[in-house]
Protein backbone atom coordinates (compact mmCIF):
# COMPACT_ATOMS: atom_id res chain seq x y z
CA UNK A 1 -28.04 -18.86 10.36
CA UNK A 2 -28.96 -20.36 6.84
CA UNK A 3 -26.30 -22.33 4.98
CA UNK A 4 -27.77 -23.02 2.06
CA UNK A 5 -31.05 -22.38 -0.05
CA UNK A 6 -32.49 -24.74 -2.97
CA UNK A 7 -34.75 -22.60 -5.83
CA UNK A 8 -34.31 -21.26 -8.96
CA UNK A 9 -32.35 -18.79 -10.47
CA UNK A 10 -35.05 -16.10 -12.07
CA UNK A 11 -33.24 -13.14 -13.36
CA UNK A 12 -29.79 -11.59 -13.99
CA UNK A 13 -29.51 -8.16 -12.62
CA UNK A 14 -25.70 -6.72 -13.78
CA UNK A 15 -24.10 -8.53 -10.84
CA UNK A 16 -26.77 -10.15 -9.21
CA UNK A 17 -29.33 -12.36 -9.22
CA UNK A 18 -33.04 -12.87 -8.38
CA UNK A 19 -33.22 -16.09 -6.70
CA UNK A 20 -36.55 -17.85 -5.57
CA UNK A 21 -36.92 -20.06 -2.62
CA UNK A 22 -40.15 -21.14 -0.86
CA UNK A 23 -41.83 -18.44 -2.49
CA UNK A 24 -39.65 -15.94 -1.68
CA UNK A 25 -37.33 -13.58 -3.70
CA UNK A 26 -34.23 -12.91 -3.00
CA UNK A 27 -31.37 -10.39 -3.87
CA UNK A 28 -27.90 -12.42 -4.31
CA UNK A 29 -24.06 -11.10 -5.27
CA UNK A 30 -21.84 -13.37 -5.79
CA UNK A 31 -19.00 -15.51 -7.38
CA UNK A 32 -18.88 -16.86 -10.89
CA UNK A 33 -22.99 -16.50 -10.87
CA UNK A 34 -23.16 -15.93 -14.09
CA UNK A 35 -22.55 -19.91 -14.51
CA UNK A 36 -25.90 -20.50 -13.12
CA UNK A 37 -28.85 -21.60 -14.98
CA UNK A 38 -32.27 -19.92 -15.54
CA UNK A 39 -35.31 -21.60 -13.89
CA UNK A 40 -33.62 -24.86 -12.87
CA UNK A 41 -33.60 -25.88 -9.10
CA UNK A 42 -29.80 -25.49 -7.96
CA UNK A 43 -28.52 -25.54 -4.32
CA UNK A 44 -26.51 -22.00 -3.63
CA UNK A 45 -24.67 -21.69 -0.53
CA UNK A 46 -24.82 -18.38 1.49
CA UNK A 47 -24.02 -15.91 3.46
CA UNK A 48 -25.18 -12.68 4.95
CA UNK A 49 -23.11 -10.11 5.93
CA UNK A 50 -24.30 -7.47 8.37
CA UNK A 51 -22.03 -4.19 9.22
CA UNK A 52 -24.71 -1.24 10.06
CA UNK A 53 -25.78 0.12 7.63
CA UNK A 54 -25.53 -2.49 5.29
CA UNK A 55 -26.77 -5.78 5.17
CA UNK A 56 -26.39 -7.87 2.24
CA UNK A 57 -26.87 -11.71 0.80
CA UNK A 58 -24.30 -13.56 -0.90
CA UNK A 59 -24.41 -16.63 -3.04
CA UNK A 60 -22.13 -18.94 -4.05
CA UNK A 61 -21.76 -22.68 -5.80
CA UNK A 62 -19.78 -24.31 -3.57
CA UNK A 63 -18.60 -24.23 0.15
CA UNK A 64 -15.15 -23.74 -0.92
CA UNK A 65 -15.43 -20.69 -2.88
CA UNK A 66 -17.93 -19.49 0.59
CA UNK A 67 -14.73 -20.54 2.66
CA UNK A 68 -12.29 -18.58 0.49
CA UNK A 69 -14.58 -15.39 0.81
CA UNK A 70 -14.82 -16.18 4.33
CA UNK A 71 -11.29 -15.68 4.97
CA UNK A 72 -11.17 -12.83 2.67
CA UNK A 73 -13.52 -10.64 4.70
CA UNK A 74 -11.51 -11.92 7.70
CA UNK A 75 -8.29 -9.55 6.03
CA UNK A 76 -7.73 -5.90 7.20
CA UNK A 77 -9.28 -3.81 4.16
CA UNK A 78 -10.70 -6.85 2.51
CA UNK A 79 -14.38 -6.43 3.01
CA UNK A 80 -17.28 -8.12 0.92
CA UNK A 81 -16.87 -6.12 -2.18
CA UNK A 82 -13.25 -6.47 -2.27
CA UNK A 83 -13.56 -9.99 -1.73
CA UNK A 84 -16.10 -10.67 -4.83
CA UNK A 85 -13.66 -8.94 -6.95
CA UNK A 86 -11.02 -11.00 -6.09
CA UNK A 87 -12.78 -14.12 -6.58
CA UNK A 88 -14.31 -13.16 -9.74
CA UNK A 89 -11.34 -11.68 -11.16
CA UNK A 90 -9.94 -15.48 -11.38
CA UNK A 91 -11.42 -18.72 -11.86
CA UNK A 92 -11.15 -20.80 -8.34
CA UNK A 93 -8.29 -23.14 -9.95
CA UNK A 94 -6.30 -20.14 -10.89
CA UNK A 95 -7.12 -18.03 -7.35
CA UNK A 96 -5.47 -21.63 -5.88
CA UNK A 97 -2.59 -21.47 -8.14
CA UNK A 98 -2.01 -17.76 -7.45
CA UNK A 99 -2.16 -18.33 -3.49
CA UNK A 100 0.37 -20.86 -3.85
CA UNK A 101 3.06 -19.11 -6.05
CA UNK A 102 2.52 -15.40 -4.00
CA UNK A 103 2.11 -13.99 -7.59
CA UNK A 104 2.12 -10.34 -5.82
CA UNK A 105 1.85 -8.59 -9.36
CA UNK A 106 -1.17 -11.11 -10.53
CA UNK A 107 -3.25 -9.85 -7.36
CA UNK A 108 -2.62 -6.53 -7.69
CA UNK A 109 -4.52 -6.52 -11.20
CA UNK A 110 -7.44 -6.70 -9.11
CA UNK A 111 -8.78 -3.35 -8.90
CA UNK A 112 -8.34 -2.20 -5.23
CA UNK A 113 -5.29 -4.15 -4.55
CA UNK A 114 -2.22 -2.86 -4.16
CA UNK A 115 1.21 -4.68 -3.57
CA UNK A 116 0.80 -3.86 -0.25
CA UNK A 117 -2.27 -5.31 0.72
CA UNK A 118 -1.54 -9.08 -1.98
CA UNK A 119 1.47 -9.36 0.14
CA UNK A 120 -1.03 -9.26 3.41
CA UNK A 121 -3.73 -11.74 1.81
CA UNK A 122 -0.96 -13.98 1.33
CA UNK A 123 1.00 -13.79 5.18
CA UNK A 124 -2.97 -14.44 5.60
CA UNK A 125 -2.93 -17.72 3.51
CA UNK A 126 -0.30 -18.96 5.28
CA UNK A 127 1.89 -18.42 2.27
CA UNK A 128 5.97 -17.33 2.56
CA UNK A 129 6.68 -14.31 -0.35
């Protein structure tokens, strides 16, 4: 399994990204990848999820924000889309912050989560509400 790939970004698609490495082209979702820049070699770490019928690459700019959608995806009902949401709903510093305080209401501005399923992300976190 890959853990990382070093290219260029080459085109914004709405959510994604075309990303070239070794000559090859490749679809990426992700977090915060609208940060990246055009045509300069970067270093993206990924992932790629597999649950028939879907496959799909992600991409993100640092292991920690790969680890946090790790764990994500790990949570009953959380799955990949869910997960980016999350993530991109809030900048990593604030996602930190929010983990910390168990800010139930902030999470459940995140389309998809209710107060239900924030109070379940954050038993998952380790995290006393």
């Amino acid at each position: 399994m890959d853990e990382y790939l070093i290219g260029v970004v080459r085109q914004y698609q709405s959510e994604r990204i075309i990303f070239e490495s070794n000559n090859r082209g490749f679809i990426f979702q992700g977090v915060h990848l609208e940060l990246l820049p055009l045509n300069q070699e970067i270093k993206l770490y990924i992932y790629f999820y597999q649950r028939l019928p879907i496959s799909e690459y992600f991409a993100f700019l640092n292991q920690e924000t790969k680890q946090y959608f790790l764990e994500l995806i790990s949570i009953s009902y959380v799955g990949p889309k869910l997960s980016l949401r999350i993530l991109n709903f809030f900048s990593m510093a604030e996602f930190k912050i929010l983990l910390q305080n168990c800010d139930v209401s902030m999470l459940a501005k995140v389309k998809g989560i209710t107060n239900k399923l924030a109070s379940a992300i954050f038993k998952h976190f380790k995290n006393s509400c």
